[in-house]
Protein backbone atom coordinates (compact mmCIF):
# COMPACT_ATOMS: atom_id res chain seq x y z
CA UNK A 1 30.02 12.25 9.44
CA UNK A 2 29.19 10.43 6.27
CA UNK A 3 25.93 11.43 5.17
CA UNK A 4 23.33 8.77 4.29
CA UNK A 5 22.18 7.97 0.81
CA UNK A 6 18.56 9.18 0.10
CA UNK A 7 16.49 7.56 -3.01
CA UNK A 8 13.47 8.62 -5.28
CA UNK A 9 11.49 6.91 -7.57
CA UNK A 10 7.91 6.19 -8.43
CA UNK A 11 7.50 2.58 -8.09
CA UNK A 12 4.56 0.18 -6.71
CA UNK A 13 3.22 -1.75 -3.80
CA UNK A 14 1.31 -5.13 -4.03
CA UNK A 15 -0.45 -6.71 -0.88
CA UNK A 16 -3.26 -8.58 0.02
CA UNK A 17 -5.66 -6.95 2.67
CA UNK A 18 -9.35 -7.30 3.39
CA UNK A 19 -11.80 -4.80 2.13
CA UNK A 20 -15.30 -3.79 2.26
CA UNK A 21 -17.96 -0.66 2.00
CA UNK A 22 -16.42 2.31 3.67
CA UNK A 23 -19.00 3.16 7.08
CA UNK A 24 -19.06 6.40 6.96
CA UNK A 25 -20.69 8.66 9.51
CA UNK A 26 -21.96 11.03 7.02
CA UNK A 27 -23.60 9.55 3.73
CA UNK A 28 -21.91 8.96 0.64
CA UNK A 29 -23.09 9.18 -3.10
CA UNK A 30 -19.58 6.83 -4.10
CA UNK A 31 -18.76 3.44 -3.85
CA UNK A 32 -15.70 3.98 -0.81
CA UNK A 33 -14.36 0.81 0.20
CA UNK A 34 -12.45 0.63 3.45
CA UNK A 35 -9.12 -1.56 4.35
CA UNK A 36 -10.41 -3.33 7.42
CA UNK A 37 -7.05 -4.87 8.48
CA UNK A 38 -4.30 -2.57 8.34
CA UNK A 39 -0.90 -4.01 8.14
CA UNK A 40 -2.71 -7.85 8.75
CA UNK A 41 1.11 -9.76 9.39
CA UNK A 42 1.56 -7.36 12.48
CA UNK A 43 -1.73 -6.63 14.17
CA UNK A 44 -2.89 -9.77 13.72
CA UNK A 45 -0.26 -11.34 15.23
CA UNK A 46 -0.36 -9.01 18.17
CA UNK A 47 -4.47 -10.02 18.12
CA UNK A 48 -5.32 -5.91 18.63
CA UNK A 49 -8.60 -5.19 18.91
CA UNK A 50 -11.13 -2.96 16.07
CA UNK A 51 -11.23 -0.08 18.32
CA UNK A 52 -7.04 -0.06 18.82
CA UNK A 53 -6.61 -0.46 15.29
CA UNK A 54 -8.81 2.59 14.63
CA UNK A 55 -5.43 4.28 15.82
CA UNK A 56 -3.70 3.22 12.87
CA UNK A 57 -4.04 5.34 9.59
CA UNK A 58 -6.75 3.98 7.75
CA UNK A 59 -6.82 3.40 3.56
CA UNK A 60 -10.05 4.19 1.76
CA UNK A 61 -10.04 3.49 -1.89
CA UNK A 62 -12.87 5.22 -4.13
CA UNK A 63 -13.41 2.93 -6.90
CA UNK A 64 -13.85 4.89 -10.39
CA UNK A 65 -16.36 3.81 -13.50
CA UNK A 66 -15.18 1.08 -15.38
CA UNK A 67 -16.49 2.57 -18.38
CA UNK A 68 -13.84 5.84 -17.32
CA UNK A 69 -10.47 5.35 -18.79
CA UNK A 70 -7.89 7.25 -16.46
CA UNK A 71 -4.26 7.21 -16.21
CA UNK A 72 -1.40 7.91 -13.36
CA UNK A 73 -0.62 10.96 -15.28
CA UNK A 74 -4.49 11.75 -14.89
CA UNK A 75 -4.80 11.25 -11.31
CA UNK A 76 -1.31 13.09 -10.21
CA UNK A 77 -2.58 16.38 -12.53
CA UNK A 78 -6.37 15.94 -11.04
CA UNK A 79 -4.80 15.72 -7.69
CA UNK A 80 -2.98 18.82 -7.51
CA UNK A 81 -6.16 20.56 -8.83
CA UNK A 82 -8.42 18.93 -6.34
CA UNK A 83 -5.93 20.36 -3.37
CA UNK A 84 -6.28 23.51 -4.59
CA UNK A 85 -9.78 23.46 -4.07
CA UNK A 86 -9.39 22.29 -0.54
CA UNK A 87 -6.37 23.98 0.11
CA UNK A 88 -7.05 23.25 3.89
CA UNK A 89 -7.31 19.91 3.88
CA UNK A 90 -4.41 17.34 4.06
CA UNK A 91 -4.57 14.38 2.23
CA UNK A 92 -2.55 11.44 -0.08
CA UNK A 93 -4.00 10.07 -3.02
CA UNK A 94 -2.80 7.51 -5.65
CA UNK A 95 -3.77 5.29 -8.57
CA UNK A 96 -4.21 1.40 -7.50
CA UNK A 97 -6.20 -1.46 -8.27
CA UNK A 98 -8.25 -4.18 -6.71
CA UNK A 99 -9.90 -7.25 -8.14
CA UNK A 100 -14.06 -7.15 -7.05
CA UNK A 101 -16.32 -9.37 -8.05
CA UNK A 102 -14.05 -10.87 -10.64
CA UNK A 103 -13.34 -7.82 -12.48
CA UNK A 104 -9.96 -5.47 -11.99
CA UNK A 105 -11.27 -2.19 -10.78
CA UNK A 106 -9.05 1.38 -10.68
CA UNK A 107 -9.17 3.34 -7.38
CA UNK A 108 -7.79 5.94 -6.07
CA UNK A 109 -6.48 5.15 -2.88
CA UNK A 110 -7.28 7.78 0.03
CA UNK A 111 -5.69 8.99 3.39
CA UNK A 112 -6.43 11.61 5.29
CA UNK A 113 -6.62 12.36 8.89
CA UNK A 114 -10.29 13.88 8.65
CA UNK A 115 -12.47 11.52 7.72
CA UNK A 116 -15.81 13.90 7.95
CA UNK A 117 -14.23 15.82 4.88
CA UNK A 118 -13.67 12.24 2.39
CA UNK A 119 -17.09 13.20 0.73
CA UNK A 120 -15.70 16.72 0.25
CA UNK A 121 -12.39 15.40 -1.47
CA UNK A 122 -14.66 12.87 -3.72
CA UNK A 123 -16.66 16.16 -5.13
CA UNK A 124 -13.78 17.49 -5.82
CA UNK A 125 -12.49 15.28 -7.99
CA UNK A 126 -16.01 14.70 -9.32
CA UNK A 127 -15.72 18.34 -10.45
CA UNK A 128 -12.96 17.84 -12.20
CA UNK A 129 -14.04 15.22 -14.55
CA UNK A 130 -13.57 11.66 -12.25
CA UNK A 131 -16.45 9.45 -12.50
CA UNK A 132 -17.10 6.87 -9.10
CA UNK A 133 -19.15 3.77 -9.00
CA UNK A 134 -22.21 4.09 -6.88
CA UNK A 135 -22.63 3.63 -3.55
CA UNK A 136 -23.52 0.32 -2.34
CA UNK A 137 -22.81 -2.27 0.35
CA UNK A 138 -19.97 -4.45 -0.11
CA UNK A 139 -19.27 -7.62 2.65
CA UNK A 140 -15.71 -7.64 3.69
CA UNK A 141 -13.72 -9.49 0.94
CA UNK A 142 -10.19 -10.26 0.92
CA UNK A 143 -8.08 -8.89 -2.47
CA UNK A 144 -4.74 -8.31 -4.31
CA UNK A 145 -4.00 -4.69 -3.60
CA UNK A 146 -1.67 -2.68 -6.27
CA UNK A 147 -0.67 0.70 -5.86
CA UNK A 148 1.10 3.36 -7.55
CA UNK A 149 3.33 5.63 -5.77
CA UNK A 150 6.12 7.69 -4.98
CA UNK A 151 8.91 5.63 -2.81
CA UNK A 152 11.43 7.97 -0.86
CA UNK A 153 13.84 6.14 1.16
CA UNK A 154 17.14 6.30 2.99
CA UNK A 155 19.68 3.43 2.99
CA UNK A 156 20.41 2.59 6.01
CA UNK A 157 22.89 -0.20 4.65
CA UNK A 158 23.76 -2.19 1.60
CA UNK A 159 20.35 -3.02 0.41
CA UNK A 160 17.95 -1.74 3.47
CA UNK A 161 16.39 1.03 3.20
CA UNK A 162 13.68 3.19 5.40
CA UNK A 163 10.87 4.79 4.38
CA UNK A 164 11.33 8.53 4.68
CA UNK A 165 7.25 9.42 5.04
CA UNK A 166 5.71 6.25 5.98
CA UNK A 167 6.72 5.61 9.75
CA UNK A 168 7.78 2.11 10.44
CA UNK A 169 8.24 0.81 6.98
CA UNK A 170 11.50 -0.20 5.27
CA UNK A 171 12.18 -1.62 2.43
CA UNK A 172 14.77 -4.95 1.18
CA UNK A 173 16.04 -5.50 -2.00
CA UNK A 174 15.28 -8.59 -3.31
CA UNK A 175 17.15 -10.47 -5.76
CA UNK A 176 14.22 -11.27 -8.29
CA UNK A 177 10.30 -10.63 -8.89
CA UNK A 178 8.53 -13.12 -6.89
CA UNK A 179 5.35 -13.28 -7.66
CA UNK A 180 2.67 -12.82 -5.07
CA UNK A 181 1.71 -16.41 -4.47
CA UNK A 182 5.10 -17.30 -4.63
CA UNK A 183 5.53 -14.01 -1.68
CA UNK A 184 2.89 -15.21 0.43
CA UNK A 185 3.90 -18.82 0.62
CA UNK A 186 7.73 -18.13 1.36
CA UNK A 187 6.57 -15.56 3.63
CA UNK A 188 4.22 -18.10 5.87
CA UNK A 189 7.53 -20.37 5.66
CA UNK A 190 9.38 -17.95 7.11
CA UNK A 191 6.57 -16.88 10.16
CA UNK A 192 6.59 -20.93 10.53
CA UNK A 193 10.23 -21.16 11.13
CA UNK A 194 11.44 -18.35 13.02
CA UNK A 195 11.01 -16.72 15.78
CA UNK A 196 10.51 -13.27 14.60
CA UNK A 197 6.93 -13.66 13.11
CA UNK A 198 5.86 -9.84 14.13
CA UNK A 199 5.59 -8.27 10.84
CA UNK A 200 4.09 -7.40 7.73
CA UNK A 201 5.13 -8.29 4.35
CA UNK A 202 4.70 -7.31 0.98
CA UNK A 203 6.12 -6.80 -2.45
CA UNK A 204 7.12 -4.05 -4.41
CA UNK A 205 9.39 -2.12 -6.89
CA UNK A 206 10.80 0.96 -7.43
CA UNK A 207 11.87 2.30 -11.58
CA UNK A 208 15.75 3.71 -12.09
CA UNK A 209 17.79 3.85 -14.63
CA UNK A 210 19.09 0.64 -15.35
CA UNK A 211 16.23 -1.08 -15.10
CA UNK A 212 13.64 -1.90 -12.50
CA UNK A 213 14.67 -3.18 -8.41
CA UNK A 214 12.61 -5.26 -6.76
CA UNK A 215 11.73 -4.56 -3.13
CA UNK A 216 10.28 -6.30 0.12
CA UNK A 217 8.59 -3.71 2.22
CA UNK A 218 8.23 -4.61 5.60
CA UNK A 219 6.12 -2.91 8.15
CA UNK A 220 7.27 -3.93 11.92
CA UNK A 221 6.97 -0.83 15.01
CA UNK A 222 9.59 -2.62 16.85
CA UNK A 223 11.98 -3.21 13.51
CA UNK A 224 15.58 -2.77 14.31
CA UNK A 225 18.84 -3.33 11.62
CA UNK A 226 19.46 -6.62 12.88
CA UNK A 227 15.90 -7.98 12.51
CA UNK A 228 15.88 -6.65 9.20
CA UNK A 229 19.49 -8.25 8.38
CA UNK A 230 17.91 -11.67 9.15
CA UNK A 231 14.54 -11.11 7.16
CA UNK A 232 16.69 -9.79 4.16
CA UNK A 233 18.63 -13.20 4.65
CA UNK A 234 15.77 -15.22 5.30
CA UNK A 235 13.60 -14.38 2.18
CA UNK A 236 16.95 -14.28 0.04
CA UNK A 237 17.20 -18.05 1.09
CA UNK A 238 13.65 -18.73 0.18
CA UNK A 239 13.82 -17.12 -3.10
CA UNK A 240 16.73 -18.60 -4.18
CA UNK A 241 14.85 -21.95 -4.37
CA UNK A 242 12.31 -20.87 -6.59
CA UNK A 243 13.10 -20.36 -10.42
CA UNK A 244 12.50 -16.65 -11.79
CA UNK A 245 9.16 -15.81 -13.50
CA UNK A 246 10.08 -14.13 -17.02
């Protein structure tokens, strides 16, 4: 049996979700905003309720100091340190940013599956040098999301790929950058004019050798080859009518 190809690379993500101050049971000293709409292009379309969507795994994203310079490099090496402080705790954390009130802000975007222990993970890093905005109360805001992180995948055929960690996502490559505006408008053309319109969009892009791929990762629980054959051809269409960005 021919055995599948499996990819690597650092790369990034860029979305647009709705944020807002992190309500957390147990006080916190940091400014923790909280993505209030997972995955938007699928569970809004399937109109699920707050207390369903609790099920899926929620992002927090700490925001640091602006006056704190910090790189990738920074946050992968303060990372491993900080999980060997909590050695029993399981989390993911990454370098992203988000645009609040005007200004581009660095966060480091959190998951875990024990939410009592985010406070915990913030000290951590505190201890080792990260400084966090204060705590304060943020309304719910909507915002270009970028993040930073390590893409494993598994080609399922020319040019599709699945996510090897995060269930239900897959990845397309695309034949250009499209920039987000660009993305969001082909992508509501495409909802508009087919019937497949239960799924979530967004851009990314993944580093190799020759040069740099760009991606379309989808997120869809019910996503299947074909479906993803006919959203590869779809957006290809699209994109192909729009002139690249250099």
């Amino acid at each position: 049996m021919e055995k599948k190809c499996e990819y690597g690379s650092i790369g990034y993500i860029v979305k647009k979700e709705s944020l807002s101050t992190y309500q957390s049971e147990i006080a916190l000293k940091q400014l923790v905003l909280e993505d209030m709409h997972p995955y938007p292009g699928y569970y809004e379309f399937f109109n699920i309720p707050r207390n369903e969507i609790e099920l899926v795994p929620r992002n927090l994203f700490a925001v640091l100091s602006s006056f704190k310079h910090i790189c990738e490099d920074d946050i992968i090496r303060i990372t491993q340190h900080v999980k060997q402080r909590v050695p029993d705790l399981e989390f993911d954390a990454v370098l992203g940013h988000i645009t609040l009130f005007n200004q581009i802000k660095t966060v480091i975007r959190i998951k875990t599956a024990d939410l009592s222990r985010v406070g915990e993970i913030l000290e951590a890093y505190e201890a080792e040098g990260v400084s966090f905005d204060k705590h304060r109360e943020i309304k719910e805001f909507k915002t270009i999301i970028r993040i930073r992180k390590f893409l494993e995948m598994e080609e399922m055929e020319t040019d599709i790929y699945k996510d090897l960690e995060q269930e239900n996502a897959y990845y397309i490559k695309l034949p250009q950058e499209v920039p987000w505006d660009q993305f969001e408008e082909i992508t509501k053309v495409i909802k508009t004019n087919f019937e497949y319109k239960s799924f979530d969009a967004a851009v990314g892009l993944i580093y190799i050798k020759q040069g740099i791929v760009d991606l379309l990762r989808i997120f869809d629980i019910d996503a299947d080859i074909e479906k993803l054959r006919i959203l590869k051809d779809r957006y290809e269409r699209e994109i192909a009518q729009f002139e690249p960005q250099y």
